[in-house]
C-alpha atoms as a PDB file:
ATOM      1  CA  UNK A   1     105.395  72.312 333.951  1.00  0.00           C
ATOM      2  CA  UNK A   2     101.865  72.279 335.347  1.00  0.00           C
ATOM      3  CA  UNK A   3     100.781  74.771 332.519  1.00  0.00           C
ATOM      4  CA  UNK A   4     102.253  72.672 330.198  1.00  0.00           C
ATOM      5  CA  UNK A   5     100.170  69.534 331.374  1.00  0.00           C
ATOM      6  CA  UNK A   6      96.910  71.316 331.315  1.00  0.00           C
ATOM      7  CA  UNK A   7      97.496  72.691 327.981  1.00  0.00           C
ATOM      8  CA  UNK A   8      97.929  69.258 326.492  1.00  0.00           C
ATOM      9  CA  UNK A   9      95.287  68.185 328.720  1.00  0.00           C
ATOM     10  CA  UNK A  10      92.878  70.838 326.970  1.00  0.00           C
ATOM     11  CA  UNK A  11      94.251  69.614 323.434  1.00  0.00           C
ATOM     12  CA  UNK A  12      93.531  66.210 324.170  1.00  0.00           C
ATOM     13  CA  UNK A  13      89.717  67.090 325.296  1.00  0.00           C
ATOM     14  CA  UNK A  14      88.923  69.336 322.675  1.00  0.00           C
ATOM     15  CA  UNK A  15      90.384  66.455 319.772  1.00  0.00           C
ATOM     16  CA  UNK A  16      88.509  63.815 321.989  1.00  0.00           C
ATOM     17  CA  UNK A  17      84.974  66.301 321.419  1.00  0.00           C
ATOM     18  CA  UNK A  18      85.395  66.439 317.294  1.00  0.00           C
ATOM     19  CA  UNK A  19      82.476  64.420 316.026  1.00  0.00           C
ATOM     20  CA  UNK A  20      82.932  61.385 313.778  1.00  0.00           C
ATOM     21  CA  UNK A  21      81.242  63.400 310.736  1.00  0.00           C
ATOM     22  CA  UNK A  22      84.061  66.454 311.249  1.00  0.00           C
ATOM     23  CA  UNK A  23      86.726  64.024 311.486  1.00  0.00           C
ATOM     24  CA  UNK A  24      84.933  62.537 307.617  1.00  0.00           C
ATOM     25  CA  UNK A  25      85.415  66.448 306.189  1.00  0.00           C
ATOM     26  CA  UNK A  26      88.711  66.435 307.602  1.00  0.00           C
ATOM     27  CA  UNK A  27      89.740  63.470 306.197  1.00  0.00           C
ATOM     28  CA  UNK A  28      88.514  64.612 302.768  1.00  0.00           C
ATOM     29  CA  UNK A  29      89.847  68.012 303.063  1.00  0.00           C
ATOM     30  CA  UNK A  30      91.417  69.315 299.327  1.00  0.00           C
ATOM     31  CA  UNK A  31      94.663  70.611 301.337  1.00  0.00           C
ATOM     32  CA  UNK A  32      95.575  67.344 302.918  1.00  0.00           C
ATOM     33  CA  UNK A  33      98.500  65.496 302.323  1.00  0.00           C
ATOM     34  CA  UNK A  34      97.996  62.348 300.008  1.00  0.00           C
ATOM     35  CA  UNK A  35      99.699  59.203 299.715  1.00  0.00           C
ATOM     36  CA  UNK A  36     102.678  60.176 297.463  1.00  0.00           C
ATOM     37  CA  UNK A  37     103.329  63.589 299.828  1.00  0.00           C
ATOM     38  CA  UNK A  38     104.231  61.013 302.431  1.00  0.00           C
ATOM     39  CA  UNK A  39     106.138  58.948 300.121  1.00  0.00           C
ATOM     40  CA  UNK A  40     108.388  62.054 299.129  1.00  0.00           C
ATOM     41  CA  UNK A  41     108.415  63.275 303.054  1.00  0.00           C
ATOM     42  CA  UNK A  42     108.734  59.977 304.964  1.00  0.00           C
ATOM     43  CA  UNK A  43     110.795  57.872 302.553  1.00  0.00           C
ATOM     44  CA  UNK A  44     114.187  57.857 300.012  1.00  0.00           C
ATOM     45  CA  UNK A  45     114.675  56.619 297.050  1.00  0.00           C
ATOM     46  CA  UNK A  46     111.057  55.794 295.922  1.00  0.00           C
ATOM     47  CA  UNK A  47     111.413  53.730 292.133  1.00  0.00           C
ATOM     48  CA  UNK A  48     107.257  53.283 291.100  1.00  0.00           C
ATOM     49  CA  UNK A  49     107.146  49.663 289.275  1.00  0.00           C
ATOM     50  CA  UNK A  50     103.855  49.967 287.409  1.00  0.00           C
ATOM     51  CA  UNK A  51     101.364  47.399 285.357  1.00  0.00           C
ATOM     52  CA  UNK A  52      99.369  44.454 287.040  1.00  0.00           C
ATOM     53  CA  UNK A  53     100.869  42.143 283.770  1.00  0.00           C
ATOM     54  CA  UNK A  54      97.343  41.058 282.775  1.00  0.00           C
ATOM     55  CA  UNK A  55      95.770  44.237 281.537  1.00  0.00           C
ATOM     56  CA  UNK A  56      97.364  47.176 282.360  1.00  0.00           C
ATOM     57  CA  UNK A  57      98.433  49.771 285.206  1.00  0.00           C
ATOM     58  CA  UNK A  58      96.168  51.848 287.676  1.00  0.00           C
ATOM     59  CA  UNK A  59      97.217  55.281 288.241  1.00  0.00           C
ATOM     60  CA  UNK A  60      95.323  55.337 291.482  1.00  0.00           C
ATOM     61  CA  UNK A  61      97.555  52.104 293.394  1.00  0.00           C
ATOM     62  CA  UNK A  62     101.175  53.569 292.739  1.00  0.00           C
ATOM     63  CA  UNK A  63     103.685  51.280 294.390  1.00  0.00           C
ATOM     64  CA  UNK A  64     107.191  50.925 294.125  1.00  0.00           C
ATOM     65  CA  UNK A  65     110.381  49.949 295.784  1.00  0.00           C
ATOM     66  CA  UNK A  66     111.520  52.286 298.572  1.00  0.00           C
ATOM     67  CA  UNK A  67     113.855  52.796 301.582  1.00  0.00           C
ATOM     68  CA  UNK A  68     112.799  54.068 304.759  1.00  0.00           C
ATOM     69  CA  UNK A  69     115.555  54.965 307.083  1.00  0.00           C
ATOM     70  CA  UNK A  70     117.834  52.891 305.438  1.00  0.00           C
ATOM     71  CA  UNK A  71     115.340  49.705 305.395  1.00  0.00           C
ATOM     72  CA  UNK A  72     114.033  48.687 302.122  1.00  0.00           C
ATOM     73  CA  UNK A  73     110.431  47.806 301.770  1.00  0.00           C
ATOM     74  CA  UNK A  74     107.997  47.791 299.163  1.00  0.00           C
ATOM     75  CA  UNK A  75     105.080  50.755 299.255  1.00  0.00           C
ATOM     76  CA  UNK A  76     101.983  50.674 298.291  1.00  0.00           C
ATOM     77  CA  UNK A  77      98.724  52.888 298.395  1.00  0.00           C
ATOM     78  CA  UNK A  78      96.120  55.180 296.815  1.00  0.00           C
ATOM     79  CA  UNK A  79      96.594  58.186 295.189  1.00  0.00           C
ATOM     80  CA  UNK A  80      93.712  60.911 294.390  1.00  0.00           C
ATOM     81  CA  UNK A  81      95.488  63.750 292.847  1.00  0.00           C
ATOM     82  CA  UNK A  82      95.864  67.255 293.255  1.00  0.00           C
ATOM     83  CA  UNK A  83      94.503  68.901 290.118  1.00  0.00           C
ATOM     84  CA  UNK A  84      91.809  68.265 287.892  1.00  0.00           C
ATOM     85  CA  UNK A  85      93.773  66.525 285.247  1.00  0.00           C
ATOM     86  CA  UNK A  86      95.614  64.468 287.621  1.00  0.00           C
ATOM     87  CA  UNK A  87      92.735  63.631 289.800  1.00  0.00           C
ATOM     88  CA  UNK A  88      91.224  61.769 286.530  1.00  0.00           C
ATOM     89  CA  UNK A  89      94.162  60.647 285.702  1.00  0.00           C
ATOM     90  CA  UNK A  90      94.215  58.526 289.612  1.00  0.00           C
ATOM     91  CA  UNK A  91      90.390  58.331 288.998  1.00  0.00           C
ATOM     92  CA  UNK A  92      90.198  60.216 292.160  1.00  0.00           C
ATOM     93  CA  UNK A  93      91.979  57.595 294.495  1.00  0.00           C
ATOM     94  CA  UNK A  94      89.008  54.467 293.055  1.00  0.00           C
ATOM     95  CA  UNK A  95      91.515  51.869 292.318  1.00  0.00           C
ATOM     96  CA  UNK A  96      89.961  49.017 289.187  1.00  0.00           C
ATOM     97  CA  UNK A  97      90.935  45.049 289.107  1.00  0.00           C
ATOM     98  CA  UNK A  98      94.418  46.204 287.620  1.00  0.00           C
ATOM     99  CA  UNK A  99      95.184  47.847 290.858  1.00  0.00           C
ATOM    100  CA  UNK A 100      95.012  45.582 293.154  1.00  0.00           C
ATOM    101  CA  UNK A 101      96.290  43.268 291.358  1.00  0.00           C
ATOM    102  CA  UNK A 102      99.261  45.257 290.357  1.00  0.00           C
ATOM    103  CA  UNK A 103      99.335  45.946 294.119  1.00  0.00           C
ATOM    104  CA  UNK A 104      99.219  42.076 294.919  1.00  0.00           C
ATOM    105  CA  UNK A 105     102.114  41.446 292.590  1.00  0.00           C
ATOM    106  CA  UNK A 106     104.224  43.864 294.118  1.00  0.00           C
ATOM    107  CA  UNK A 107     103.318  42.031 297.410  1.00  0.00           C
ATOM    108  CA  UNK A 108     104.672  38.942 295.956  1.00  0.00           C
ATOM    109  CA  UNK A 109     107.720  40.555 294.783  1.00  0.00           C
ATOM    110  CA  UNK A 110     107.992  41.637 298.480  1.00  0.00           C
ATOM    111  CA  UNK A 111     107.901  38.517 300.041  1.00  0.00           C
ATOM    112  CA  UNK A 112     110.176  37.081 297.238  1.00  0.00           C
ATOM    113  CA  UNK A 113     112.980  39.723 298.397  1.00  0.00           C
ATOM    114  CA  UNK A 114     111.586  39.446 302.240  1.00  0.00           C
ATOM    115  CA  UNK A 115     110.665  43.009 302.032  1.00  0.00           C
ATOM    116  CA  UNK A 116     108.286  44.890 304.425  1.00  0.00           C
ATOM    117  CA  UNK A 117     105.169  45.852 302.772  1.00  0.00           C
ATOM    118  CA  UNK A 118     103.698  49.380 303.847  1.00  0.00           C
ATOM    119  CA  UNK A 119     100.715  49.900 302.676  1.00  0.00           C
ATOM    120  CA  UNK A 120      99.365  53.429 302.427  1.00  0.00           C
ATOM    121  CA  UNK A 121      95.359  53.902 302.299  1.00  0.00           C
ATOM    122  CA  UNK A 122      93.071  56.775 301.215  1.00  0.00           C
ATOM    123  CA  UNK A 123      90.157  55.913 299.192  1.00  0.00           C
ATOM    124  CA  UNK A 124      86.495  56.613 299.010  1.00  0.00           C
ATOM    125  CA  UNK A 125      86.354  52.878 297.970  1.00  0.00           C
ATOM    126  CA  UNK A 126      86.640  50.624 294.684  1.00  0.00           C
ATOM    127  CA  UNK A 127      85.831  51.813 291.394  1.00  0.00           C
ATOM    128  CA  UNK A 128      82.540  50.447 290.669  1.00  0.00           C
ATOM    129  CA  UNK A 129      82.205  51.060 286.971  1.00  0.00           C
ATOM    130  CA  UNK A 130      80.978  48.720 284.401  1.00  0.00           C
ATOM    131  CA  UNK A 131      84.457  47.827 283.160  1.00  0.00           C
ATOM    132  CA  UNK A 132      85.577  47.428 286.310  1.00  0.00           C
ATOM    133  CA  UNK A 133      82.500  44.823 286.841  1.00  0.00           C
ATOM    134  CA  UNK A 134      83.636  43.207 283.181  1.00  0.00           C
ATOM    135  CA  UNK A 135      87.186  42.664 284.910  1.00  0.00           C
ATOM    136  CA  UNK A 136      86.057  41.351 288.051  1.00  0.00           C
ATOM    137  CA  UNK A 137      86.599  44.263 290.607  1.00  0.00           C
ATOM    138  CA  UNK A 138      85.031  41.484 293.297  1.00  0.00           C
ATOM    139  CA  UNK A 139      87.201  38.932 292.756  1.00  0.00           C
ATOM    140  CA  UNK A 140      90.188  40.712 292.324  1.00  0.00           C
ATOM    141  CA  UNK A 141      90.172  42.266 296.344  1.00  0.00           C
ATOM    142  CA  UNK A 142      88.605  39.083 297.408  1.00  0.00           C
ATOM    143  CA  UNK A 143      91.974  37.455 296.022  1.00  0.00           C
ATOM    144  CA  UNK A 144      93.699  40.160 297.881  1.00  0.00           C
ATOM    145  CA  UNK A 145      92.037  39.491 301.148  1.00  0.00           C
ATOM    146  CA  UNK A 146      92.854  35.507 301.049  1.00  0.00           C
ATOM    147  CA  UNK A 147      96.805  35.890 299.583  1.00  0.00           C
ATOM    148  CA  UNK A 148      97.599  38.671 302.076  1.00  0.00           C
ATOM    149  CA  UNK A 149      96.686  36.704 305.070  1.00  0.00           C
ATOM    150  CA  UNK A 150      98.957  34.468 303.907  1.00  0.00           C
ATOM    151  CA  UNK A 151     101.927  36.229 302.625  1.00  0.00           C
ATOM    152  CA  UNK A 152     105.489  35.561 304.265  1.00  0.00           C
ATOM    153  CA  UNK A 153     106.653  39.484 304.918  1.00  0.00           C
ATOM    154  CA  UNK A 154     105.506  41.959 307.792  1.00  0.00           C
ATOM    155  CA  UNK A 155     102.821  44.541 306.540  1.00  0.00           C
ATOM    156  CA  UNK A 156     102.181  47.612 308.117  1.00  0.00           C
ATOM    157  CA  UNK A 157      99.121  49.231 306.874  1.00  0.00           C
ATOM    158  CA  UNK A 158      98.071  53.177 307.796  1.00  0.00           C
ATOM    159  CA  UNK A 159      94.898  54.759 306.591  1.00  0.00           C
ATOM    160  CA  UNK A 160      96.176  58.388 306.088  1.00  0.00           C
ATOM    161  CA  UNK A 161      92.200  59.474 304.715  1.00  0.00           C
ATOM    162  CA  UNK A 162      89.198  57.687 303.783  1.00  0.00           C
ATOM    163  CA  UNK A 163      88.853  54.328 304.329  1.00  0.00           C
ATOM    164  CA  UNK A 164      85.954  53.082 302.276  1.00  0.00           C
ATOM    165  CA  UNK A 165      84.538  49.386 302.092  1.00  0.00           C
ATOM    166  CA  UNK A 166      86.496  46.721 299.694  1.00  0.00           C
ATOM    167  CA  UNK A 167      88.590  49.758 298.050  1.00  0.00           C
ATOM    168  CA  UNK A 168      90.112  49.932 301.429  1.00  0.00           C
ATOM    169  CA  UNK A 169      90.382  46.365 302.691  1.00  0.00           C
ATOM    170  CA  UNK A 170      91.826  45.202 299.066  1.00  0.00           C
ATOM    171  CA  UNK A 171      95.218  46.228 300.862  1.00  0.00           C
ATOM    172  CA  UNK A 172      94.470  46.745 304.366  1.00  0.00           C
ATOM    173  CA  UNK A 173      95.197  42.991 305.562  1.00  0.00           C
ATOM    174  CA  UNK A 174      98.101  43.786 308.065  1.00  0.00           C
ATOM    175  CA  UNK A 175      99.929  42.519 311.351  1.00  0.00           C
ATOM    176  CA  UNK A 176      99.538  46.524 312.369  1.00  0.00           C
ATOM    177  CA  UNK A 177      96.832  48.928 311.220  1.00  0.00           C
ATOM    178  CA  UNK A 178      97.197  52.034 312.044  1.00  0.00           C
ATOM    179  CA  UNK A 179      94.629  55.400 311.422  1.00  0.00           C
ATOM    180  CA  UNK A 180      95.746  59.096 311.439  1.00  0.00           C
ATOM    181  CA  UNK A 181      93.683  60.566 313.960  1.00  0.00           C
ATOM    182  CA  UNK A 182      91.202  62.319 311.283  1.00  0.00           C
ATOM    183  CA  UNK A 183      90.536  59.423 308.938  1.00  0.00           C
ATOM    184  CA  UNK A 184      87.682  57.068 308.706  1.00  0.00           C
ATOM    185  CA  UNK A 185      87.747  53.537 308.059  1.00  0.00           C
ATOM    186  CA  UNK A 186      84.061  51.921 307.247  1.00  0.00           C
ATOM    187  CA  UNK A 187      82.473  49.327 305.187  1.00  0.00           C
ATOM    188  CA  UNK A 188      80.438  51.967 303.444  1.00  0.00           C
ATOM    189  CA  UNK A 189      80.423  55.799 303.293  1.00  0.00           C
ATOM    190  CA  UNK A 190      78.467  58.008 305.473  1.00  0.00           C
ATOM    191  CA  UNK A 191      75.975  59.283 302.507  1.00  0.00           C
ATOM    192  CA  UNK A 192      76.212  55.404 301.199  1.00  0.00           C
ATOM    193  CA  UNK A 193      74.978  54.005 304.197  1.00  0.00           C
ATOM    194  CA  UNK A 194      72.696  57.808 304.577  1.00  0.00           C
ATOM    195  CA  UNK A 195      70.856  56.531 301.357  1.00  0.00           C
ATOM    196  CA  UNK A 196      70.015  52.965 302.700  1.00  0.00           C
ATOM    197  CA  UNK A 197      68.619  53.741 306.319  1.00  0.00           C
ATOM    198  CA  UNK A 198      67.708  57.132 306.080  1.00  0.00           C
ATOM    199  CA  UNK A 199      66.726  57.496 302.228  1.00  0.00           C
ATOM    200  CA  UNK A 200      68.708  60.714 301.861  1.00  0.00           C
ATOM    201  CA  UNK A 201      72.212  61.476 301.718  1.00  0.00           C
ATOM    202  CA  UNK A 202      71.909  64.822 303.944  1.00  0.00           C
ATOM    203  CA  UNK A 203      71.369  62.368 306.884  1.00  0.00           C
ATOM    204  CA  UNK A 204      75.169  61.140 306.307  1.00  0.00           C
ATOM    205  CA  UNK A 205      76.217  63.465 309.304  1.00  0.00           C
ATOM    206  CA  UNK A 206      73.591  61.011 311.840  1.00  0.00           C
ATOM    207  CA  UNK A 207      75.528  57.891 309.812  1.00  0.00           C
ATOM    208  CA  UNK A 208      78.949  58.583 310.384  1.00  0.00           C
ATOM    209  CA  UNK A 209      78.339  59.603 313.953  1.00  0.00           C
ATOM    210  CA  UNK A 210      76.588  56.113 314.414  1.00  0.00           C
ATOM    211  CA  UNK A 211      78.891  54.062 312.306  1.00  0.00           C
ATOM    212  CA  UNK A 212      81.797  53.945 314.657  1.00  0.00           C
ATOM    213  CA  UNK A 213      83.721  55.022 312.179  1.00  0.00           C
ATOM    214  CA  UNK A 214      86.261  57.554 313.505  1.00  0.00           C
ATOM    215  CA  UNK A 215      89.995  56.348 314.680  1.00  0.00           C
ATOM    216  CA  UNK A 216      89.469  56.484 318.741  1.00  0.00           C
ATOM    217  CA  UNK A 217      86.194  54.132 318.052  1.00  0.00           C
ATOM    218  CA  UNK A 218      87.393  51.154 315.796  1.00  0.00           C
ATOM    219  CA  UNK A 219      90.644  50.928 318.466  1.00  0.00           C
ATOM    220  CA  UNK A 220      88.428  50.448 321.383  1.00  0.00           C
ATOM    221  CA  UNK A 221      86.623  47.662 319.067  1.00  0.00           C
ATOM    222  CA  UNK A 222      89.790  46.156 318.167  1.00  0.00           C
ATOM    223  CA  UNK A 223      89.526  46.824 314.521  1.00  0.00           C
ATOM    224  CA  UNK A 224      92.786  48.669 314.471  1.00  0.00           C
ATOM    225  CA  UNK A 225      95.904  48.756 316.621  1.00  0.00           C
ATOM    226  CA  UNK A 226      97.233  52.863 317.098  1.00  0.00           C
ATOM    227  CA  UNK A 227      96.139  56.040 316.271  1.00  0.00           C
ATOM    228  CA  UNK A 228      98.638  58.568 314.750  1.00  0.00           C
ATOM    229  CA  UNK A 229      98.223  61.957 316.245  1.00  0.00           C
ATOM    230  CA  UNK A 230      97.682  64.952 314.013  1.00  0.00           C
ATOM    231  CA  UNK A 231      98.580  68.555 314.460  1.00  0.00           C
ATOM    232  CA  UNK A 232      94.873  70.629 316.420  1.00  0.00           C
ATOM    233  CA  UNK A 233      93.061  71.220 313.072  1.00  0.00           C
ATOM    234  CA  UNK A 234      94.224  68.298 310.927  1.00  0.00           C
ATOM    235  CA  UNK A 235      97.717  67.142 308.905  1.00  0.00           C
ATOM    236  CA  UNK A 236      97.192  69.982 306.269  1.00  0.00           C
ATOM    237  CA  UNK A 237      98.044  72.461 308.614  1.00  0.00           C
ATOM    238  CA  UNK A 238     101.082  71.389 309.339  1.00  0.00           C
ATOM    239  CA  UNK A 239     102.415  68.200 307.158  1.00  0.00           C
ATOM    240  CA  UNK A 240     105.853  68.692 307.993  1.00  0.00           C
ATOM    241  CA  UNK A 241     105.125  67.353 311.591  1.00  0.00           C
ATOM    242  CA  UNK A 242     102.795  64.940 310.433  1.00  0.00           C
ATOM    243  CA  UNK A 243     105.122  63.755 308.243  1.00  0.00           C
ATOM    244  CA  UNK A 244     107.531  63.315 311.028  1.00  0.00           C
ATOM    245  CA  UNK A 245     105.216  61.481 312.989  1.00  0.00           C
ATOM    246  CA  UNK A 246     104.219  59.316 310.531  1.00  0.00           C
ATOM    247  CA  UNK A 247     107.416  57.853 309.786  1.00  0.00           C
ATOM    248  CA  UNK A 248     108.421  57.570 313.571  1.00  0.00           C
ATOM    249  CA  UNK A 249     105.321  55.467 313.583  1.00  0.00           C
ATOM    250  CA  UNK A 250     105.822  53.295 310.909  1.00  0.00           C
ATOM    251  CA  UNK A 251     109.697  52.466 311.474  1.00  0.00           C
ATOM    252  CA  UNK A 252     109.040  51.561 314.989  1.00  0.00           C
ATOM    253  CA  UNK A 253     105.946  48.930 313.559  1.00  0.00           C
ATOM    254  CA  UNK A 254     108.569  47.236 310.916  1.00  0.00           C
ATOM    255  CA  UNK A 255     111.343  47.476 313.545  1.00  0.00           C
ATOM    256  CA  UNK A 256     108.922  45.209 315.916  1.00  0.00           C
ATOM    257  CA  UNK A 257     108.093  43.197 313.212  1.00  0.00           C
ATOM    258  CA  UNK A 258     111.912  42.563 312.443  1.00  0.00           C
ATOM    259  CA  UNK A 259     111.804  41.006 315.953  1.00  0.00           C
ATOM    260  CA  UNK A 260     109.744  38.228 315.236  1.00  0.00           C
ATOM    261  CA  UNK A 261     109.437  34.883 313.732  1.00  0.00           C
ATOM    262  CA  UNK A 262     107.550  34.799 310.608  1.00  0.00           C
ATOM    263  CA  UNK A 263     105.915  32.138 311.625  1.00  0.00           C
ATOM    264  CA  UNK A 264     104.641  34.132 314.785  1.00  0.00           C
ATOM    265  CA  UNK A 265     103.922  36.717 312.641  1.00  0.00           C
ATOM    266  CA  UNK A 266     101.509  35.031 310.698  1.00  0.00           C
ATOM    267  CA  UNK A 267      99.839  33.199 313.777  1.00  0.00           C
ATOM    268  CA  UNK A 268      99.036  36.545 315.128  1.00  0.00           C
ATOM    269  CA  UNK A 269      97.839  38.037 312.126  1.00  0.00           C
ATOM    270  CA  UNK A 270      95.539  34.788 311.860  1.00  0.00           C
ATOM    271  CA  UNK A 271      94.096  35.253 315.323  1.00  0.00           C
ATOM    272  CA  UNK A 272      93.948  39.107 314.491  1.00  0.00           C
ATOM    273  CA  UNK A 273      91.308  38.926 312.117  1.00  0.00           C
ATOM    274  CA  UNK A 274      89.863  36.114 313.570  1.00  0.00           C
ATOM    275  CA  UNK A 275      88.900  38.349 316.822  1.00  0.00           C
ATOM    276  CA  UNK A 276      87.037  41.100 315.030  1.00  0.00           C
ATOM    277  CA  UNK A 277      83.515  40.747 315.188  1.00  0.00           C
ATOM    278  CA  UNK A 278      83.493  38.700 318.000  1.00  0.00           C
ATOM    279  CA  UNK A 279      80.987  39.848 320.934  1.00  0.00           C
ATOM    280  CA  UNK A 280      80.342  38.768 324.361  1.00  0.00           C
ATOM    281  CA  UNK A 281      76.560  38.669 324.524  1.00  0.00           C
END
């Protein structure tokens, strides 16, 4: 038993010694599971609703109708692809105007059907395009931001990857967020913010490590509220188990969710993102 102890002892030191930057590769790593792996691994019966009814659909915000251990709930998330084609065909996980607000009318029809919203979140960030500027790409997660504080369902958010600025935060307003234990979640990338202090990307090691940007970080802050643990060397090594974990995760958010008013709920999600930012000088 003692051998057991100091073995995950060990574990836990060496994940607690991975720098913020490694955690960034991992969480960009071409082997590791996306957004519809966990929807075919962690729940049944997955029906993709597509279109945002103004201008089109977004192949990198799939959502659909799903059950998750028998609960129904509405998902919701990027997707980057695997292969070439398909990786332009999601526009490598940089969701335009039409998917968020595809993704906000599937949060409507949530709360219509009082449906649990999980949203799913791996994306380098927005796509910032000139047609995406023509169609408002601003507005449209600002929109987001405001209607999902408001909305009358629980949301569970997770950010399985990369987290990145407004891309991220378009559906990332949640009464849980959660971060697998190699993802990032930051208003700008590492090279991004590399460029601006530094003047060259190949500082964006020195940015991510002073960002704050890494899981364990942004839950001592407050900015999330549970990191998922991931197998030694990262989900694609073992996605069964992560897959597992992920869902154990998840159910037991919604099923504490269930428990509450939804008045409460939204209260607490008020005061939620009230508190971040806040400082004691």
């Amino acid at each position: 038993m003692a051998t057991k102890k100091s073995t995950k002892k060990k574990i836990a030191s060496k994940k607690a010694q991975i720098s913020s930057w490694k955690r960034v590769e991992l969480a960009r790593h071409p082997k590791r599971p996306m957004m519809l792996d966990y929807v075919a691994s962690c729940f049944d019966d997955f029906m993709e609703i597509h279109g945002d009814r103004h201008i089109g659909d977004d192949g990198a915000m799939p959502a659909g109708l799903a059950r998750i251990d028998g609960i129904k709930c509405m998902v919701i998330g990027h997707e980057k692809g695997r292969e070439t084609n398909e990786k332009l065909r999601r526009n490598f996980g940089c969701a335009g105007p039409e998917g968020y607000r595809k993704a906000l009318r599937m949060m409507r029809f949530a709360e219509k059907f009082k449906l649990p919203i999980i949203s799913i979140i791996d994306t380098p960030g927005a796509y910032p395009g000139v047609e995406a500027e023509e169609r408002n790409i601003a507005e449209s997660i600002a929109f987001n931001l405001r209607e999902m504080i408001l909305l009358r369902t629980p949301i569970v958010a997770v950010v399985i990857g990369e987290g990145g600025s407004g891309g991220a935060l378009g559906i990332g307003i949640a009464d849980k967020v959660m971060m697998m234990e190699n993802s990032y979640y930051s208003v700008i990338s590492p090279e991004g913010c590399a460029a601006i202090l530094w003047k060259d990307r190949k500082y964006a090691p020195d940015a991510a490590n002073a960002m704050k940007l890494d899981a364990r970080s942004l839950k001592r802050l407050g900015v999330i509220d549970k990191i998922i643990k991931e197998p030694m060397h990262g989900a694609h090594t073992n996605p069964t188990a992560t897959s597992k974990t992920l869902k154990s995760n998840i159910l037991e958010e919604i099923k504490s969710l269930s428990t509450e008013s939804m008045d409460k709920i939204l209260e607490d999600r008020y005061k939620k993102y009230r508190r971040i930012g806040e400082f004691i000088n």
